[in-house]
C-alpha atoms as a PDB file:
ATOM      1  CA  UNK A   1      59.651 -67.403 205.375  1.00  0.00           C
ATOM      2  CA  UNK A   2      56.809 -69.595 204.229  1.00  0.00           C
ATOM      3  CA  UNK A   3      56.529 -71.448 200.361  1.00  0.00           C
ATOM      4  CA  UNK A   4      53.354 -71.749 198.316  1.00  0.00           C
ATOM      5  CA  UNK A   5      54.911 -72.687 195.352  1.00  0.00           C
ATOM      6  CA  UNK A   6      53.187 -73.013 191.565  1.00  0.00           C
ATOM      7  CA  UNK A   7      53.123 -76.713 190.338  1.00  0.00           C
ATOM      8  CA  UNK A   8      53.333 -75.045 186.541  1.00  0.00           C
ATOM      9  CA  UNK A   9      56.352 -74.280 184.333  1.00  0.00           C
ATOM     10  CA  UNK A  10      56.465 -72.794 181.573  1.00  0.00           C
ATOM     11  CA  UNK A  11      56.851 -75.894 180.212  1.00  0.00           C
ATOM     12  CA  UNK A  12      54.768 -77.902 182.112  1.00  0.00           C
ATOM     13  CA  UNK A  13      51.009 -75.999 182.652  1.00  0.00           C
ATOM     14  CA  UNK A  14      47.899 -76.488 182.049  1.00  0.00           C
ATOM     15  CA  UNK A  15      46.876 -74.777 179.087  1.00  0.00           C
ATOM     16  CA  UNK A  16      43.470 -72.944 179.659  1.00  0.00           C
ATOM     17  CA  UNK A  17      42.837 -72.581 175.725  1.00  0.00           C
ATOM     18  CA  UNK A  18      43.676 -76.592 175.300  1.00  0.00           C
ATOM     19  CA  UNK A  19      43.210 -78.028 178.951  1.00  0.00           C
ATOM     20  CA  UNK A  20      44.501 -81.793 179.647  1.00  0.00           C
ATOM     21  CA  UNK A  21      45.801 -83.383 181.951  1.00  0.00           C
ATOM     22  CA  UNK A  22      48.361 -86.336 180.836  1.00  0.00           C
ATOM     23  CA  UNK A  23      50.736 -88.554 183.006  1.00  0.00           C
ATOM     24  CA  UNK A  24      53.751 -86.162 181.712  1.00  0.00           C
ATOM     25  CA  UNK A  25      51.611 -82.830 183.273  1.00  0.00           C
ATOM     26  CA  UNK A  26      51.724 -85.097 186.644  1.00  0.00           C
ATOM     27  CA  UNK A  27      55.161 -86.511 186.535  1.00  0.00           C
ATOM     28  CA  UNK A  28      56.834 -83.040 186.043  1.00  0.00           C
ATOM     29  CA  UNK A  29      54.235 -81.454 188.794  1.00  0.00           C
ATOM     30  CA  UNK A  30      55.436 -84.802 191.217  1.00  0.00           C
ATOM     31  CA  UNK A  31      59.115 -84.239 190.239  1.00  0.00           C
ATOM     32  CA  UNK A  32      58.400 -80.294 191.770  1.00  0.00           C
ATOM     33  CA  UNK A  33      56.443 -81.278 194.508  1.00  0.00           C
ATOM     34  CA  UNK A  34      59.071 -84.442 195.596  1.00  0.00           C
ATOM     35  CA  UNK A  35      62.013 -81.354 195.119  1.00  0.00           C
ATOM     36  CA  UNK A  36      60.344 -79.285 197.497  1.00  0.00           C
ATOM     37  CA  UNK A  37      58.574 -81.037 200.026  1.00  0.00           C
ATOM     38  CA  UNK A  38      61.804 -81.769 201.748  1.00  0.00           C
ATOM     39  CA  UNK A  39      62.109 -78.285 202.870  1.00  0.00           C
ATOM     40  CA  UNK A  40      60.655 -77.622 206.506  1.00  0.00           C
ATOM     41  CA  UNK A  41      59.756 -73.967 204.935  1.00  0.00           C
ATOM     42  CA  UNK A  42      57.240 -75.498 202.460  1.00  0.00           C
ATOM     43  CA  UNK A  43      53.998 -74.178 203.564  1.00  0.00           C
ATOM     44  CA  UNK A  44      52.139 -75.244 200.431  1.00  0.00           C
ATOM     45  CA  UNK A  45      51.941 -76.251 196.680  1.00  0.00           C
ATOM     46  CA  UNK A  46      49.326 -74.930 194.015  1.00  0.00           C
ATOM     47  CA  UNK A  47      48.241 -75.881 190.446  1.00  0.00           C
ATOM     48  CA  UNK A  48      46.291 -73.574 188.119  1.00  0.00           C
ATOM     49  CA  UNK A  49      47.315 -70.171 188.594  1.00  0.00           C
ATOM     50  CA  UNK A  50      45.187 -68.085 186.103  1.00  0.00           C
ATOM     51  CA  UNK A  51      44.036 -70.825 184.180  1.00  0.00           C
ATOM     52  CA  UNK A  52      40.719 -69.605 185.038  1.00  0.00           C
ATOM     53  CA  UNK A  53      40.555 -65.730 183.800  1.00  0.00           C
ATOM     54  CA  UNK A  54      37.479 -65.362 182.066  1.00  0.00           C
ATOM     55  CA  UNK A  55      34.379 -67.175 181.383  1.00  0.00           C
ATOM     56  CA  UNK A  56      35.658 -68.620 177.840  1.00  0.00           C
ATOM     57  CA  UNK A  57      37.848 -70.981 179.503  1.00  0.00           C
ATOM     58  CA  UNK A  58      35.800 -71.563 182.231  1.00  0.00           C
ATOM     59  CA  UNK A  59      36.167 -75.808 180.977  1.00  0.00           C
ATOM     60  CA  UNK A  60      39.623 -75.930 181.880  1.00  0.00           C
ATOM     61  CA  UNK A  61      38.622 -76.128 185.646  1.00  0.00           C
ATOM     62  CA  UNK A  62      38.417 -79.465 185.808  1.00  0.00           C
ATOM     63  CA  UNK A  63      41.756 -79.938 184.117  1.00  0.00           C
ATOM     64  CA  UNK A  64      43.010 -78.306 187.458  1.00  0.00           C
ATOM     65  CA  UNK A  65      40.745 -80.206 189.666  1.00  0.00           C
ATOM     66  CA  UNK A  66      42.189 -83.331 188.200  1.00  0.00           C
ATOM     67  CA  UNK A  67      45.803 -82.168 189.246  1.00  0.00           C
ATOM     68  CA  UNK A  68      44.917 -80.999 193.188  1.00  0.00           C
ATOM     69  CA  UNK A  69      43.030 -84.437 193.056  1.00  0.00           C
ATOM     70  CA  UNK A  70      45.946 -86.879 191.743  1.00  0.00           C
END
Protein backbone atom coordinates (compact mmCIF):
# COMPACT_ATOMS: atom_id res chain seq x y z
CA UNK A 1 0.00 0.00 0.00
CA UNK A 2 1.08 3.28 -1.50
CA UNK A 3 0.76 7.11 0.44
CA UNK A 4 -0.27 10.33 -1.26
CA UNK A 5 -0.78 12.14 1.66
CA UNK A 6 -2.51 15.92 2.04
CA UNK A 7 0.09 18.57 3.24
CA UNK A 8 -3.21 20.46 4.93
CA UNK A 9 -4.69 20.19 8.44
CA UNK A 10 -7.33 21.46 9.58
CA UNK A 11 -5.28 23.70 11.12
CA UNK A 12 -2.79 24.29 8.79
CA UNK A 13 -4.50 24.90 4.95
CA UNK A 14 -4.65 27.13 2.65
CA UNK A 15 -7.68 29.01 2.87
CA UNK A 16 -9.29 29.45 -0.66
CA UNK A 17 -11.59 32.46 0.60
CA UNK A 18 -8.26 34.22 2.25
CA UNK A 19 -5.26 32.46 0.38
CA UNK A 20 -1.54 33.06 1.84
CA UNK A 21 1.09 31.47 2.15
CA UNK A 22 3.32 32.37 5.43
CA UNK A 23 6.52 30.63 6.84
CA UNK A 24 4.08 28.94 9.62
CA UNK A 25 1.77 27.33 6.42
CA UNK A 26 5.41 25.87 5.33
CA UNK A 27 6.88 24.88 8.60
CA UNK A 28 3.78 22.78 9.64
CA UNK A 29 3.53 21.34 5.80
CA UNK A 30 7.73 20.53 6.29
CA UNK A 31 7.09 19.14 9.82
CA UNK A 32 4.36 16.54 7.75
CA UNK A 33 6.39 15.99 4.95
CA UNK A 34 9.89 15.35 7.27
CA UNK A 35 7.24 12.78 9.46
CA UNK A 36 6.48 10.92 6.52
CA UNK A 37 9.08 10.79 4.11
CA UNK A 38 10.85 8.25 6.20
CA UNK A 39 8.41 5.66 5.29
CA UNK A 40 9.50 3.43 2.19
CA UNK A 41 5.48 3.32 1.50
CA UNK A 42 5.36 7.10 0.79
CA UNK A 43 4.48 7.31 -2.76
CA UNK A 44 3.69 11.03 -2.68
CA UNK A 45 2.70 14.33 -0.88
CA UNK A 46 0.01 16.97 -2.10
CA UNK A 47 -1.01 20.56 -1.16
CA UNK A 48 -4.33 22.16 -2.15
CA UNK A 49 -6.95 19.71 -2.12
CA UNK A 50 -10.17 21.63 -3.14
CA UNK A 51 -8.85 24.88 -2.72
CA UNK A 52 -9.78 25.35 -6.20
CA UNK A 53 -13.76 24.54 -6.46
CA UNK A 54 -15.20 27.17 -8.35
CA UNK A 55 -14.24 30.07 -10.36
CA UNK A 56 -14.62 32.68 -7.31
CA UNK A 57 -11.56 31.47 -5.78
CA UNK A 58 -9.90 30.78 -8.74
CA UNK A 59 -6.81 33.49 -7.05
CA UNK A 60 -5.95 31.15 -4.49
CA UNK A 61 -4.01 29.00 -7.10
CA UNK A 62 -1.06 30.54 -6.75
CA UNK A 63 -1.19 30.31 -2.98
CA UNK A 64 -0.85 26.49 -3.79
CA UNK A 65 1.68 26.90 -6.45
CA UNK A 66 3.80 28.70 -3.94
CA UNK A 67 3.62 25.58 -1.54
CA UNK A 68 4.47 22.61 -4.39
CA UNK A 69 7.22 25.25 -5.32
CA UNK A 70 8.95 25.88 -1.74
Amino acid sequence: IYLILDLATVKANINRDSPQWALSLFDQYKLTIDAFSKYPNTLAFFAGNEVNNNKSNTPASSFVKAAVRD
